[in-house]
Each structure stands twice: as structure tokens, then as C-alpha cells.
Protein backbone atom coordinates (compact mmCIF):
# COMPACT_ATOMS: atom_id res chain seq x y z
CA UNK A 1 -37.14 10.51 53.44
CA UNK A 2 -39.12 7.22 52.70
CA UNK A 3 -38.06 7.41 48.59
CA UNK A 4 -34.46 8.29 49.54
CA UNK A 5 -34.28 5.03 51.67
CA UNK A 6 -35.45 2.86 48.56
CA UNK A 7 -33.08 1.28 46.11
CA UNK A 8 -31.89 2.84 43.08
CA UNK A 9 -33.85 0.11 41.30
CA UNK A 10 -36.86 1.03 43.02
CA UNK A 11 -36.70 4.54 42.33
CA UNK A 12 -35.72 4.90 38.90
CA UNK A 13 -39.13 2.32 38.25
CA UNK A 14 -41.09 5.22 40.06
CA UNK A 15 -39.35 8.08 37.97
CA UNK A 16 -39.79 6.34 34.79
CA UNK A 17 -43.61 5.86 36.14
CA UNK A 18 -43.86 9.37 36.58
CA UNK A 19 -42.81 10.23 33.52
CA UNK A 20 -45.12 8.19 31.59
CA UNK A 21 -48.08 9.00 33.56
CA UNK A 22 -47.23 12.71 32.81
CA UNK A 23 -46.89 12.07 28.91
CA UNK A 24 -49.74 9.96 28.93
CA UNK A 25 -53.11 11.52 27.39
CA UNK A 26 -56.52 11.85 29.14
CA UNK A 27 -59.17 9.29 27.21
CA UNK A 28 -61.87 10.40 28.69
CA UNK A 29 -60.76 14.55 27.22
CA UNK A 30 -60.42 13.02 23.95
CA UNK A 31 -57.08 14.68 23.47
CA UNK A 32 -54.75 14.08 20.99
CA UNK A 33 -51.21 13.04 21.65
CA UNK A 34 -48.78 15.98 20.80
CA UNK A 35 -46.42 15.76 17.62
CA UNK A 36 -42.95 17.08 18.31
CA UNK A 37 -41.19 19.03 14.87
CA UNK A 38 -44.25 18.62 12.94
CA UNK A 39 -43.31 19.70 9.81
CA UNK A 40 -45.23 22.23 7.83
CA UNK A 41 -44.73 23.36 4.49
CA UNK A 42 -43.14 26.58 3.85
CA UNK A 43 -44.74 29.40 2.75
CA UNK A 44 -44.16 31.85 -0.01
CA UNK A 45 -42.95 34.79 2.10
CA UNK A 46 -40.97 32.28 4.18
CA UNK A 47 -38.85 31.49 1.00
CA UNK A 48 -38.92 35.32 -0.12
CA UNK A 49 -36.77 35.35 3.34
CA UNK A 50 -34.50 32.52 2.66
CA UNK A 51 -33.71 32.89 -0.68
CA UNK A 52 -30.97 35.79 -0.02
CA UNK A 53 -28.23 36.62 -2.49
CA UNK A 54 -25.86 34.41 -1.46
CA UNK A 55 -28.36 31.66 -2.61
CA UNK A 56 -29.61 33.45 -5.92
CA UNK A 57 -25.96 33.89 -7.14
CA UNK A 58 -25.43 29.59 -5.81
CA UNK A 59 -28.81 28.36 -7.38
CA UNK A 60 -27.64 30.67 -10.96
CA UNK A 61 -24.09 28.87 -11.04
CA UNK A 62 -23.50 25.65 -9.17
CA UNK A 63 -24.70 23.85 -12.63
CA UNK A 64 -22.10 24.79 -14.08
CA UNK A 65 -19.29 24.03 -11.68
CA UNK A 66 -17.60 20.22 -11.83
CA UNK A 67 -15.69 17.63 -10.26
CA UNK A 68 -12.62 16.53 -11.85
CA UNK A 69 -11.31 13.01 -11.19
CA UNK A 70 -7.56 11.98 -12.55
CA UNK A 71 -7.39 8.59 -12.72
CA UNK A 72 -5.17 5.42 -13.29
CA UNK A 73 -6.02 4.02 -16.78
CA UNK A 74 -4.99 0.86 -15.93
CA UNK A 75 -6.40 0.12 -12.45
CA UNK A 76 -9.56 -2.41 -12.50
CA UNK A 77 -11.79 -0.75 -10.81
CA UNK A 78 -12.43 2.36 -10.64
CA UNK A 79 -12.56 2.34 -6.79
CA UNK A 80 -8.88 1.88 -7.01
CA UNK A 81 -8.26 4.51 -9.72
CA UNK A 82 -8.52 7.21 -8.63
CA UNK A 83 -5.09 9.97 -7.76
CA UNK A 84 -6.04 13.22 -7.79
CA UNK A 85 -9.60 15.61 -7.78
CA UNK A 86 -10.23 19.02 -8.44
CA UNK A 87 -12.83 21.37 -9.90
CA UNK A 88 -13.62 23.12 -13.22
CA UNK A 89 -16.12 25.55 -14.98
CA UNK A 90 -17.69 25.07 -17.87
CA UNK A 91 -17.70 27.93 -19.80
CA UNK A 92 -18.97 26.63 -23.28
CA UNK A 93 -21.91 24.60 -24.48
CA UNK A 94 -19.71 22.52 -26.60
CA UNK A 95 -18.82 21.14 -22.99
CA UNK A 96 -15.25 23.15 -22.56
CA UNK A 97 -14.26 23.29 -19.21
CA UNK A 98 -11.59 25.32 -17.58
CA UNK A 99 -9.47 24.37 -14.68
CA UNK A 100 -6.27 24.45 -13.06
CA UNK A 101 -3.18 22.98 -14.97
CA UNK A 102 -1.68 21.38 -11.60
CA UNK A 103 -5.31 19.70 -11.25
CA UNK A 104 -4.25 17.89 -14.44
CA UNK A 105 -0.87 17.75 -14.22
CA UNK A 106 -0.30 14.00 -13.65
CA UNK A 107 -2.16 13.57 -17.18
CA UNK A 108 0.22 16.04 -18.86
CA UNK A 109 3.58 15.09 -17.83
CA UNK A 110 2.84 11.01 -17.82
CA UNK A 111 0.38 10.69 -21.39
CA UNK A 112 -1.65 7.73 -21.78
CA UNK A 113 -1.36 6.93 -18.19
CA UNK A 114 -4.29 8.58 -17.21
CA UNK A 115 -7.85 9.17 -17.70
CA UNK A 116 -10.21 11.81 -17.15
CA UNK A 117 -13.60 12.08 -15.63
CA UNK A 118 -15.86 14.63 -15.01
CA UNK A 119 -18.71 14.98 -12.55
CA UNK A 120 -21.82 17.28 -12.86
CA UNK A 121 -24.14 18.18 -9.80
CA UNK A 122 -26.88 16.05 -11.48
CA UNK A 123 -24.43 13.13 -11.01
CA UNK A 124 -24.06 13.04 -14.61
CA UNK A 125 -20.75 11.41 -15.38
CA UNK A 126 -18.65 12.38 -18.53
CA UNK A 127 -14.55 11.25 -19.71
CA UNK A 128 -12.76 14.73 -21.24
CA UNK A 129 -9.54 15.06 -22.81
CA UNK A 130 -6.87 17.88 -21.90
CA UNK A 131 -6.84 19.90 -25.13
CA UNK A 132 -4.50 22.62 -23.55
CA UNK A 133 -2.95 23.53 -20.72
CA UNK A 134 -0.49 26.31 -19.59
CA UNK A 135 1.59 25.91 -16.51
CA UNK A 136 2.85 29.24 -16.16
CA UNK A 137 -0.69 30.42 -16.29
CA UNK A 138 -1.68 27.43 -13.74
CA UNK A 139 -4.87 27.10 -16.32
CA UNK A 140 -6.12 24.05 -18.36
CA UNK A 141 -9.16 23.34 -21.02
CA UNK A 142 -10.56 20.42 -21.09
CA UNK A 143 -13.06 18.77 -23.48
CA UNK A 144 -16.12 17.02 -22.19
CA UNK A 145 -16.82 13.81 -24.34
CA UNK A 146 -21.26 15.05 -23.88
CA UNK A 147 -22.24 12.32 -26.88
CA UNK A 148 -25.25 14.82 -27.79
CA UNK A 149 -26.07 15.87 -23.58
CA UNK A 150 -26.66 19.55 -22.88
CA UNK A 151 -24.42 21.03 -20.09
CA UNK A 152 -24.61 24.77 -18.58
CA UNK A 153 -22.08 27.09 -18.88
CA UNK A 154 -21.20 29.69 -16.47
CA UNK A 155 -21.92 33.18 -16.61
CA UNK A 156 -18.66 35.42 -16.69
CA UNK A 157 -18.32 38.62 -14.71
CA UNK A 158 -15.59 40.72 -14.78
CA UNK A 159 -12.44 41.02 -12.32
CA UNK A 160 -11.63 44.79 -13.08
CA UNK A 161 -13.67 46.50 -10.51
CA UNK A 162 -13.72 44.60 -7.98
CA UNK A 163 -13.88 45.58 -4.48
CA UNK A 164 -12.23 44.96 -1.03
CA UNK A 165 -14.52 43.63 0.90
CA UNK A 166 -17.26 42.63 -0.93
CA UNK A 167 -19.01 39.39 -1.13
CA UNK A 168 -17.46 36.41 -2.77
CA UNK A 169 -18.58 32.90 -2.85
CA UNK A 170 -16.60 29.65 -3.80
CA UNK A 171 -18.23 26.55 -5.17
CA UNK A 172 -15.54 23.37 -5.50
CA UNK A 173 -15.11 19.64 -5.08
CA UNK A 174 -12.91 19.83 -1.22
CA UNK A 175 -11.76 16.56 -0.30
CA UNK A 176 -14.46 14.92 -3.06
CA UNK A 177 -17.55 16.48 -1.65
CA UNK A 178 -18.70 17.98 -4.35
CA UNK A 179 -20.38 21.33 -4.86
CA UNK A 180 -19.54 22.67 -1.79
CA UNK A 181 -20.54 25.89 -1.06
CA UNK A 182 -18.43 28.75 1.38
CA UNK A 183 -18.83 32.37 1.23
CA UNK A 184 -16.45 35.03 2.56
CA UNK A 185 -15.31 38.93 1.00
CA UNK A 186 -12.36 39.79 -1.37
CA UNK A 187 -9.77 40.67 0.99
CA UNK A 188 -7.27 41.62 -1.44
CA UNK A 189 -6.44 42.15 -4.84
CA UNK A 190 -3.02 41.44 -7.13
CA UNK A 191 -1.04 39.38 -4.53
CA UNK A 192 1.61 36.86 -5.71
CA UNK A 193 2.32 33.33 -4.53
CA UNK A 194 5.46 30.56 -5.25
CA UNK A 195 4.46 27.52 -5.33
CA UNK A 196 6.17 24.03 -6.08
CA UNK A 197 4.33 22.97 -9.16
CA UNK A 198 3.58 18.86 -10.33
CA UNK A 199 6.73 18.83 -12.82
CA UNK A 200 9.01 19.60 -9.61
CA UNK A 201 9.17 23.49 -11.00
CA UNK A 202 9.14 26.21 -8.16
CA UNK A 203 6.66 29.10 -9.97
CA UNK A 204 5.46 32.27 -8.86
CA UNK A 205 1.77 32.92 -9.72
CA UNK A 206 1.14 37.33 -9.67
CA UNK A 207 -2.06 39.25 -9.93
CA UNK A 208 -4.43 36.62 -7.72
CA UNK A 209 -7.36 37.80 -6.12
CA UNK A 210 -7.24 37.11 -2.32
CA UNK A 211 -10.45 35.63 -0.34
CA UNK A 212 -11.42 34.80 3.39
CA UNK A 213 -13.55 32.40 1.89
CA UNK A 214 -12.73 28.40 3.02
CA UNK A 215 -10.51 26.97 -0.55
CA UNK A 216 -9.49 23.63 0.37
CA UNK A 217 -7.57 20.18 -1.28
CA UNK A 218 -10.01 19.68 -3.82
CA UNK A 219 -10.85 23.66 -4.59
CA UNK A 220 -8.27 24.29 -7.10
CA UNK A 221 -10.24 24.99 -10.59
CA UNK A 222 -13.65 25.83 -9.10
CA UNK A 223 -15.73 28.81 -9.16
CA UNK A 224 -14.94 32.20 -7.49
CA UNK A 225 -18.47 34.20 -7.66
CA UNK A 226 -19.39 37.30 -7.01
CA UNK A 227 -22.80 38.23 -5.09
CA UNK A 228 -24.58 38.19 -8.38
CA UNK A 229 -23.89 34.56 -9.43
CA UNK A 230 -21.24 35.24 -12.34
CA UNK A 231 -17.77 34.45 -12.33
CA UNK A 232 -14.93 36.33 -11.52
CA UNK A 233 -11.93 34.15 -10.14
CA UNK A 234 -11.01 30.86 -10.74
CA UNK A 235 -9.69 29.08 -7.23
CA UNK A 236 -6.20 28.13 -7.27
CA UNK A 237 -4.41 28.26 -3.98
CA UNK A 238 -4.50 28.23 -0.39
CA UNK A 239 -2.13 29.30 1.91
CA UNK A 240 -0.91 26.35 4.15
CA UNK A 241 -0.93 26.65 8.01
CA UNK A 242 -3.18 29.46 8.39
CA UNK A 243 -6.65 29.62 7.85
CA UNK A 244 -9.01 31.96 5.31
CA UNK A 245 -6.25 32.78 3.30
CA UNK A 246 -7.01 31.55 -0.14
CA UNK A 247 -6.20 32.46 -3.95
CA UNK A 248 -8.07 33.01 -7.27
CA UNK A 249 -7.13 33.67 -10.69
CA UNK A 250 -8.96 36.62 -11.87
CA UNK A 251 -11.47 36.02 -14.71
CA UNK A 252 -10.00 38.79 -17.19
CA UNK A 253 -6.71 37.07 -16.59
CA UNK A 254 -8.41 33.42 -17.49
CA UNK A 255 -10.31 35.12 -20.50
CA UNK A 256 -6.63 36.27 -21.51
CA UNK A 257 -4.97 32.95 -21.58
CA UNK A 258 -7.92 31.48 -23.10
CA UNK A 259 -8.05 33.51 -25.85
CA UNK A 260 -4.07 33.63 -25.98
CA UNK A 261 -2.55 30.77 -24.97
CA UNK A 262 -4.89 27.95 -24.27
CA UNK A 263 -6.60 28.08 -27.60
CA UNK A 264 -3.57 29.13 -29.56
CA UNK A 265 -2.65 25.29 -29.71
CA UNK A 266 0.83 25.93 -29.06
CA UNK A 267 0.13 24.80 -25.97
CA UNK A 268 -1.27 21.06 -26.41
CA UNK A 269 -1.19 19.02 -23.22
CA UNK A 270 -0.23 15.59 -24.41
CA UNK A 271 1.46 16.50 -27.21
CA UNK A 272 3.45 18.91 -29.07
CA UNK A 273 4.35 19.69 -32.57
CA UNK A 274 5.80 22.82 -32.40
CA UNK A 275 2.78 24.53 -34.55
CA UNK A 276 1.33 27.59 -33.31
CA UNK A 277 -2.01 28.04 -34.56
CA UNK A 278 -4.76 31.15 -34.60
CA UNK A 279 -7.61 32.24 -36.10
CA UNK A 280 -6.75 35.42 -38.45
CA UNK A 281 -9.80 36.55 -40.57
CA UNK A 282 -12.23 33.28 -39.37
CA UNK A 283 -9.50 31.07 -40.85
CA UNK A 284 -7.33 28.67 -39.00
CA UNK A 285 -3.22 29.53 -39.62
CA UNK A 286 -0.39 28.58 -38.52
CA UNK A 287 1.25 31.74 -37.10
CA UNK A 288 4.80 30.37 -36.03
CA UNK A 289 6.85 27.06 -35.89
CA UNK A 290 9.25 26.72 -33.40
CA UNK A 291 12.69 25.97 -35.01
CA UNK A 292 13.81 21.92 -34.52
CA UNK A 293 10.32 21.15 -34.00
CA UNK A 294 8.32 18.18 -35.25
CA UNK A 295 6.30 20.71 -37.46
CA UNK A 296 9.41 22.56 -38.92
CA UNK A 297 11.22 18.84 -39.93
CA UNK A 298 7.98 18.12 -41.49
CA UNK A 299 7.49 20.94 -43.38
CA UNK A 300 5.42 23.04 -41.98
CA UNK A 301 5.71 26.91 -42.62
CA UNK A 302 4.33 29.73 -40.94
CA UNK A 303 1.27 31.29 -42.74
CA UNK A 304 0.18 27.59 -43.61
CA UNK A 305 -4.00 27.21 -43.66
CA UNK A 306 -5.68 24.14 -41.86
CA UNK A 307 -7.81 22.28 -44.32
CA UNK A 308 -7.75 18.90 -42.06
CA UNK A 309 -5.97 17.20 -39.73
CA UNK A 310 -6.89 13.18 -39.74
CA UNK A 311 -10.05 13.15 -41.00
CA UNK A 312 -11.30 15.67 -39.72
CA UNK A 313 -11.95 19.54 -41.09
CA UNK A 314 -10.76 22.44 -39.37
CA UNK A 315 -12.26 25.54 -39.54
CA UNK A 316 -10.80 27.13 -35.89
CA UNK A 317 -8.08 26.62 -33.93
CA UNK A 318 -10.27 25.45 -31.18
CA UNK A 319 -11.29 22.43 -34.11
CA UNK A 320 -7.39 21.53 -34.02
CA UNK A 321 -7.36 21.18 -30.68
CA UNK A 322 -9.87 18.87 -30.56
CA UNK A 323 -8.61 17.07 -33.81
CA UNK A 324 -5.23 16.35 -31.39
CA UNK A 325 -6.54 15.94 -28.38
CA UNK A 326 -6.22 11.97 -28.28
CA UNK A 327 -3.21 11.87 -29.92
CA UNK A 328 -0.49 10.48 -28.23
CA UNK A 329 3.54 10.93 -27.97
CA UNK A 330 5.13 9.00 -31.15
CA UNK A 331 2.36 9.07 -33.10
CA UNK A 332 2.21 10.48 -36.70
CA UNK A 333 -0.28 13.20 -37.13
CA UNK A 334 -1.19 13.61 -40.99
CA UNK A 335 -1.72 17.62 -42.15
CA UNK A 336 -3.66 18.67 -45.19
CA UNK A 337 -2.88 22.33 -45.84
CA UNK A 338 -3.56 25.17 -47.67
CA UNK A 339 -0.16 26.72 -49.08
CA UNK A 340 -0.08 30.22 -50.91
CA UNK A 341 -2.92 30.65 -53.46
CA UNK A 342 -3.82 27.34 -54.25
CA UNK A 343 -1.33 25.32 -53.75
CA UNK A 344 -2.14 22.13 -51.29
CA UNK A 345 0.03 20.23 -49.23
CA UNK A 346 -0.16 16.55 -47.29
CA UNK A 347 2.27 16.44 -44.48
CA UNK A 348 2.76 14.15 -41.62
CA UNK A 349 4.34 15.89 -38.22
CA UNK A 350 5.64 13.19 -35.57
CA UNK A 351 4.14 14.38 -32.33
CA UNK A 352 6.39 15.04 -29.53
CA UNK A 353 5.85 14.30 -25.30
CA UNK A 354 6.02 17.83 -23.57
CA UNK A 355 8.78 15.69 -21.58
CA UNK A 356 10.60 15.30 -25.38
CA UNK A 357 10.18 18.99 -25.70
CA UNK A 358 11.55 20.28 -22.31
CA UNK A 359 14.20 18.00 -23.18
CA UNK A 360 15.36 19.30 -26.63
CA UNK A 361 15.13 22.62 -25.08
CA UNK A 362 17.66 21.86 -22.04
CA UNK A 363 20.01 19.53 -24.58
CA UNK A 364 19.43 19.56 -27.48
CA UNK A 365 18.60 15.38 -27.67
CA UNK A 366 15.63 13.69 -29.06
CA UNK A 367 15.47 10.07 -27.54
CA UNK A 368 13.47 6.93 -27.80
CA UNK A 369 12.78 4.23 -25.56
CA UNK A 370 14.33 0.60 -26.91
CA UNK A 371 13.65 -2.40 -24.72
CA UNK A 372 14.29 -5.56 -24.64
CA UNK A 373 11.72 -7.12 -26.73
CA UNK A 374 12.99 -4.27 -29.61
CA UNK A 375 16.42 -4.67 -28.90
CA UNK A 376 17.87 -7.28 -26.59
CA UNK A 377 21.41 -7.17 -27.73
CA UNK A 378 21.78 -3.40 -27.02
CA UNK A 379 19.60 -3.67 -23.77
CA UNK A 380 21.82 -6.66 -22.62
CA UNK A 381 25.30 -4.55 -23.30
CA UNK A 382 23.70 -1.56 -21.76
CA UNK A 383 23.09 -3.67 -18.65
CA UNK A 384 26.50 -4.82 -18.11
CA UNK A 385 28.20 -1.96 -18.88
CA UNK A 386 26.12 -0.17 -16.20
CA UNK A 387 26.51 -3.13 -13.50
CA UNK A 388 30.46 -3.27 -14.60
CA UNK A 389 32.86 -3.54 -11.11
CA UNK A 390 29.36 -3.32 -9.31
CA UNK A 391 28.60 -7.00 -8.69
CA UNK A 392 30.12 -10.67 -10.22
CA UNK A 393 27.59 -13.15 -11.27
CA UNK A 394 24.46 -12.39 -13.16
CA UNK A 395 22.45 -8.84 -12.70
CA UNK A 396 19.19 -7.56 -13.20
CA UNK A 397 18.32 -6.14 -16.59
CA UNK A 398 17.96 -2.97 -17.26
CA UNK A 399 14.95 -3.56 -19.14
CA UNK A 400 15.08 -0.34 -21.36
CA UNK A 401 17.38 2.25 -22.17
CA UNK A 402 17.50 5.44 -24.25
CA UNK A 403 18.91 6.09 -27.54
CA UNK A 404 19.12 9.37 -29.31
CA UNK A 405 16.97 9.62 -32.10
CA UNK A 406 18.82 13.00 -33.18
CA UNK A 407 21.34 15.82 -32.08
CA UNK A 408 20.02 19.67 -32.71
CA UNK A 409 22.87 21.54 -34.17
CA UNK A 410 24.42 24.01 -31.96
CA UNK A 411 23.26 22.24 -28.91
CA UNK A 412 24.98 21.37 -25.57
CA UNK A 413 24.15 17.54 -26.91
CA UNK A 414 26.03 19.19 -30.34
CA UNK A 415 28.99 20.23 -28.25
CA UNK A 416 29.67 17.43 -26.39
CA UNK A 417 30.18 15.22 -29.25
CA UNK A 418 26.69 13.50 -29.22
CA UNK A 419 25.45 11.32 -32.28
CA UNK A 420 22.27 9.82 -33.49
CA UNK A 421 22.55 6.50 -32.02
CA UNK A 422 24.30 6.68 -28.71
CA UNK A 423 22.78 5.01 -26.35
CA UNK A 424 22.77 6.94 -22.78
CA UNK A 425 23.15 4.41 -19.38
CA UNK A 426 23.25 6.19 -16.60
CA UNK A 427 23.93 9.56 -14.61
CA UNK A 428 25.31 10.49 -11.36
CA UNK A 429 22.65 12.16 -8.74
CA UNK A 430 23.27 13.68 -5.40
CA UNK A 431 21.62 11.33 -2.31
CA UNK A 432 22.12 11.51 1.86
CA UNK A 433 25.78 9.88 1.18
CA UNK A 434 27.03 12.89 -1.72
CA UNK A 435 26.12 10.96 -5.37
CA UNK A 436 25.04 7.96 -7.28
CA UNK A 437 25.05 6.24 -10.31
CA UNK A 438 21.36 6.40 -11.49
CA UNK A 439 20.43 3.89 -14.96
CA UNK A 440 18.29 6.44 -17.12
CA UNK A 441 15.63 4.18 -18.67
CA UNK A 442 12.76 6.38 -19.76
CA UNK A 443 12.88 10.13 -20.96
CA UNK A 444 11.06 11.28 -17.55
CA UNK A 445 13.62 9.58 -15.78
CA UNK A 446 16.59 11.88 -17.91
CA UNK A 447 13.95 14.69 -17.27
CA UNK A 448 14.04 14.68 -14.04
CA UNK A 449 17.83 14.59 -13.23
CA UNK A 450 17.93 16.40 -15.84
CA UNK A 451 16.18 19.52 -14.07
CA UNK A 452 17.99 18.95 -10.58
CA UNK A 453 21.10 19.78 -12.99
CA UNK A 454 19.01 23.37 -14.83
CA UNK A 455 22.55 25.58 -15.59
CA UNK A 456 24.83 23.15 -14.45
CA UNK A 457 26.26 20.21 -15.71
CA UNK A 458 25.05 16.87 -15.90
CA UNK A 459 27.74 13.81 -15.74
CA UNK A 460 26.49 10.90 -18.08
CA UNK A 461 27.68 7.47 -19.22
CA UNK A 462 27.26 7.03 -22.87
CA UNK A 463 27.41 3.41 -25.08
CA UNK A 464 28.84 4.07 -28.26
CA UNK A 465 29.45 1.04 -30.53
CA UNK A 466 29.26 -1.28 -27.49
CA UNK A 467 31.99 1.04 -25.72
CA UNK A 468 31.38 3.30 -22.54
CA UNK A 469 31.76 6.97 -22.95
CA UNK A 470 32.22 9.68 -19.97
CA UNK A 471 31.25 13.43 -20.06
CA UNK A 472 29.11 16.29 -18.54
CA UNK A 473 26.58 18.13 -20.54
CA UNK A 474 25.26 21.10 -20.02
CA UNK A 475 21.82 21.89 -19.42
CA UNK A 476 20.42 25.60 -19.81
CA UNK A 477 18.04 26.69 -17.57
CA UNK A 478 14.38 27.39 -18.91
């Protein structure tokens, strides 16, 4: 009654008293004071315990599994560079790496933009170029720039044979934390998925392996394990608004494309020449060129050996990947070839933007950029014919505009009436209020309206000779 009548001051001074006299050791005992979580070393059985599979097939592998970092070549800092992260596998010593192509996509479809870094666990920090990429196969290879360093690559398992329900553990860089570590079981096998790719294409992506365990932003390109620490999916996918649903390209289907397709060099991510190379009998050849290509103006014939390319020798196709893989659209690429018995050939093979390519394919047009400091006159006609009935007074300019560099015979471009030299202004685009007139100043720019338009027809406003031009061409769809 009497400590229920005292303040709450009072009291919680006697509590507090009570509580210290309690914890309070006995001198005249000669007792110690107690240590809470002491910490003791673990012992060998203890670990025996801990270390289950799940961490044997982690410790075997996570060396080998990267961060990728896209970033903005010209940003200052690289605090404020950075626009897109993923994950990759090495799978060579040489410091190849393999990861999804819509990790890298910015860096394919916008060359010279970007740069590459890569990320090992060790913190180890390395730039890479993007020797090939595939985009129907949602895979990429990348080079790591080492500069002598040793990397480890990952063990591969195999896909075939795999079983519902067993153990499966993915190792990625979600949301930049790298190395992060979830376990679940294969839930299925061979299921498709459509997906809305970088380039604005809708593809569908067959024969995944399906997994329960956690894939998240950041995922795409890392390691799918199995309980033994080898690899046997690489992560590509997760289903949106649902959870535990994600996707994995099985590894027989990445050894596939790597053999096939990425190192064929046909499939060059900055660049393309319209060469594809393979190794028949240990020898580097090229095995087909692609008619209208840079590599079939220059010269270049199918069954063609690779002696060099720059400076460098070539002894693989892999080696001609790397010989290319800073090369950049527009730039001349000089070919020393082995033709026949002895005969040997110098040839120089303008490299092409995949843009340039997709392009040519649709239209039949090769373009180039002119702007103002090349060409003010035709940048300054351009501008007013596009602003013409639009506005009095003086207008903006355009800046740039494109000219065709050259017409492919029995094209759409051919059968409209294009001709080397034209200069193309503008389009017409759908919007909220039905269409626009759009200026078309870069190639990505005619790329893009370009595919809203895939087997249709595409209005455009054409300069010829200072005079506008009217007319729809059509595009094919790819």
C-alpha cells in the first residue's frame, strides 16, 4: 500500500535500485561478474554440422559469379554513372563471362555510349567489352580486361537430367547487393515466357528451367546451381506480381549458343560486318557473308582464312572477336586474309551499327548522320523545310539529319524511288491526338518509328536537291 502511494518518481528510483542491487556482485564471494554472448570459438564438429550442401556447392562457386555495372561513359563520376546491373559467370580463365543480352542491352543498341564494369566477390574491379551477344537467345559474352589477374571460372553441370524438385541455388547481384545467395527446388522444366525486350521487341524465350528460388532486379545473368556447386541454368526472368516464380536458361542450351552463335562472330555486339566466322580444322574461316553487307562490298568471300585483323593474329574465331571488340560503328576494320592456296589478300570492311543493320534489313537504306558543323547548308534547308507552315520567324535547328549513304537493289528503299543522297526530314507517328510529324535526326531515331511501322508502311518527307518529297515505304517485318 505504502509504495503504491509514492510518486512515480519515487518508485521507478526504487525499481531501478532493485535492479542494480540484484546485478550487483558479492566482493566479499570474490565472484566474477557474468558475460552475456560470450563468444567461443567453434569447434571442428560444430562446422562438420554447418557446412551442409547448400554451403559446399556456395563456397565451390560464388568466385566465380559477378556483378555487372552498365554505365554512362560520359558522366563524371562514377556515382552518377551508373543505369543498369546484372550478373554474369565466368566460364573461362581468359576472363570470358556470360550473361544475359538484355543485361547489356543499353551498350548494344547505343555503342560508345556506355561502359562496362565488372565486380568480383573479392571486390576486385575490372572494365569488359561485349564481344557477342544474341537477343533471341537472351545470352551475351563479355571480355574481362584482367591485365595479367587470375579469375575462377565456374564449373558446368549439365541441364539434361534434371529433376523436379530437387535442390537449386541462385547466386546474383539483386538490387546491387552482390553475391546474394537464395535456395529453392526446380519446379519445372521447358516452360516459355514473352517478354518485352530493351530494343522495344516483344520475344518469347522456350525451354527455361523454372525455380521457387527468390530471382530478383539484378538476378538476370547469375548462377543457377545445382546441390553440388556446378552450373546448370543461367537466371533470366522472373515472373512479375507473384512471388517464387523465376526463370533460367538451361546450361546445355547456353553451351549451344556459345559454341553456335556467340562465338561464331556473326553476332558482334557493337558492330557488324556481315562476316560469319568458325573454326573448321583449328583454323579461323569465314563460313558465310551476308549479301549487301559491309564484308561482301569489301570483298570478302566465303571460305576466306583469318591471318589478322589490325594488328593483331588470329588463330580462332574467339581471337576475332576480341580483335573487334572495341571497334566502333563507322570505323574501317583492315583484313589480312588467306585466299585459295596461297594467294593473300588486304581488305578493309566498314563496320556497321546493329541499328544500320536492322535498318538495311527493314529498307533497304544505309544512312549517315550530317550535322551542322559537316554540313550547315543542307542542315539549314532541312530545318526549314521541316518547320515550313509550322511557325513564321526564326526556328530551332534541326541540328542533324540523315542522308542515305546507299539504296540496296530490290529494296522497299529501291522501290520507292530512293537515291544515294536524299536526305530524309521527318515521319509521321501515331500520339494521344491520332499522328505527328516527327524530324528523324539519328538512325535510332528512324529505327524506332521505323519498328512501330514492322509490315506496314511508313510515311516520310524526303529533301531531294533542296525540294521536299512525299511517300510511304514499306518496312518488312523481321
Amino acid at each position: 500500500m505504502n509504495l503504491r502511494s509514492q510518486s512515480p518518481r519515487h518508485g521507478a528510483a526504487l525499481i531501478l535500485g532493485i535492479s542494480l542491487a540484484l546485478a550487483a556482485p558479492c566482493p566479499a564471494q570474490g565472484l566474477k561478474p557474468p558475460t552475456l554472448l560470450e563468444t567461443a570459438a567453434p569447434e571442428a564438429d560444430e562446422l562438420d554440422i554447418r557446412t551442409t550442401p547448400v554451403v559446399r556447392a556456395v563456397q565451390r562457386a560464388a568466385d566465380s559469379v559477378v556483378s555487372i555495372y552498365v554505365l554512362d561513359a560520359a558522366a563524371p563520376r562514377e556515382s552518377e554513372a551508373l543505369e543498369g546491373q546484372g550478373s554474369g559467370v565466368i566460364v573461362d580463365e581468359s576472363g570470358l563471362v556470360i550473361t544475359n543480352w538484355h543485361v547489356i542491352g543499353p551498350v548494344v543498341l547505343q555503342p560508345g555510349r556506355h561502359r562496362v564494369q565488372v565486380r568480383l566477390r573479392d571486390e576486385r574491379r575490372f572494365a569488359a567489352d561485349v564481344l557477342s551477344s544474341s537477343p533471341d537467345h537472351d545470352l551475351a559474352l563479355l571480355q574481362l580486361e584482367l591485365g595479367g589477374a587470375k579469375v575462377k571460372p565456374v564449373t558446368a553441370g549439365r541441364s539434361e537430367g534434371l529433376m523436379i524438385g530437387e535442390t537449386v541455388i541462385a547466386i546474383g547481384n539483386p538490387e546491387g547487393q552482390a553475391n546474394t545467395v537464395t535456395t529453392g527446388v526446380l519446379s519445372a522444366i521447358d516452360r516459355s515466357i514473352t517478354v518485352r525486350a530493351p530494343d522495344g521487341q516483344v520475344r518469347r524465350y522456350t525451354g527455361l528451367l523454372q525455380t521457387d528460388a527468390a530471382i530478383n532486379r539484378g538476378n538476370s545473368g547469375g548462377a543457377l546451381l545445382d546441390i553440388t556447386g556446378k552450373l546448370v541454368g543461367v537466371n533470366n526472368a522472373m515472373a512479375v506480381g507473384v512471388e517464387n516464380i523465376g526463370f533460367a536458361i538451361p546450361v546445355d542450351t547456353v553451351k549451344r549458343v556459345f559454341q553456335d552463335v556467340l562465338l561464331s562472330a556473326d553476332n558482334l555486339a557493337s558492330v557488324w560486318l556481315g562476316a560469319r566466322v568458325e573454326d573448321v580444322d583449328g583454323v579461323p574461316v569465314v563460313t558465310a557473308v551476308a549479301p549487301a553487307s559491309p564484308a561482301a562490298r569489301a570483298g570478302v568471300r566465303s571460305g576466306d582464312r583469318l591471318a589478322r585483323v589490325f594488328d593483331r593474329d588470329v588463330s580462332s574465331a574467339l581471337d576475332y572477336a576480341r580483335a573487334l571488340a572495341a571497334v566502333r560503328p563507322g570505323q574501317e576494320v583492315p583484313f589480312d586474309l588467306l585466299r585459295g592456296r596461297a594467294e593473300r589478300v588486304a581488305l578493309r570492311v566498314r563496320a556497321m551499327s546493329n541499328t544500320e543493320r536492322d535498318l538495311l534489313a527493314r529498307t533497304g537504306l544505309e544512312l549517315e548522320i550530317v550535322d551542322s558543323k559537316q554540313d550547315a547548308e543542307t542542315v539549314r534547308k532541312a530545318t526549314l523545310l521541316f518547320y515550313s507552315g509550322a511557325r513564321r520567324g526564326r526556328v530551332p535547328s534541326l541540328g542533324s539529319v540523315l542522308r542515305v549513304r546507299e539504296v540496296q537493289p530490290d529494296s522497299p528503299a529501291a522501290d520507292l524511288g530512293f537515291r544515294a543522297g536524299d536526305v530524309i526530314v521527318a515521319t509521321r507517328v501515331p500520339d494521344f491526338f491520332g499522328a505527328r510529324t516527327a524530324a528523324l535526326r539519328s538512325v535510332e531515331e528512324f529505327a524506332d518509328a521505323a519498328r512501330q511501322f514492322s509490315g506496314g508502311r511508313m510515311f516520310l518527307v524526303v529533301m531531294r536537291d533542296g525540294e521536299a518529297l512525299e511517300g510511304e515505304l514499306d518496312v518488312k517485318r523481321l
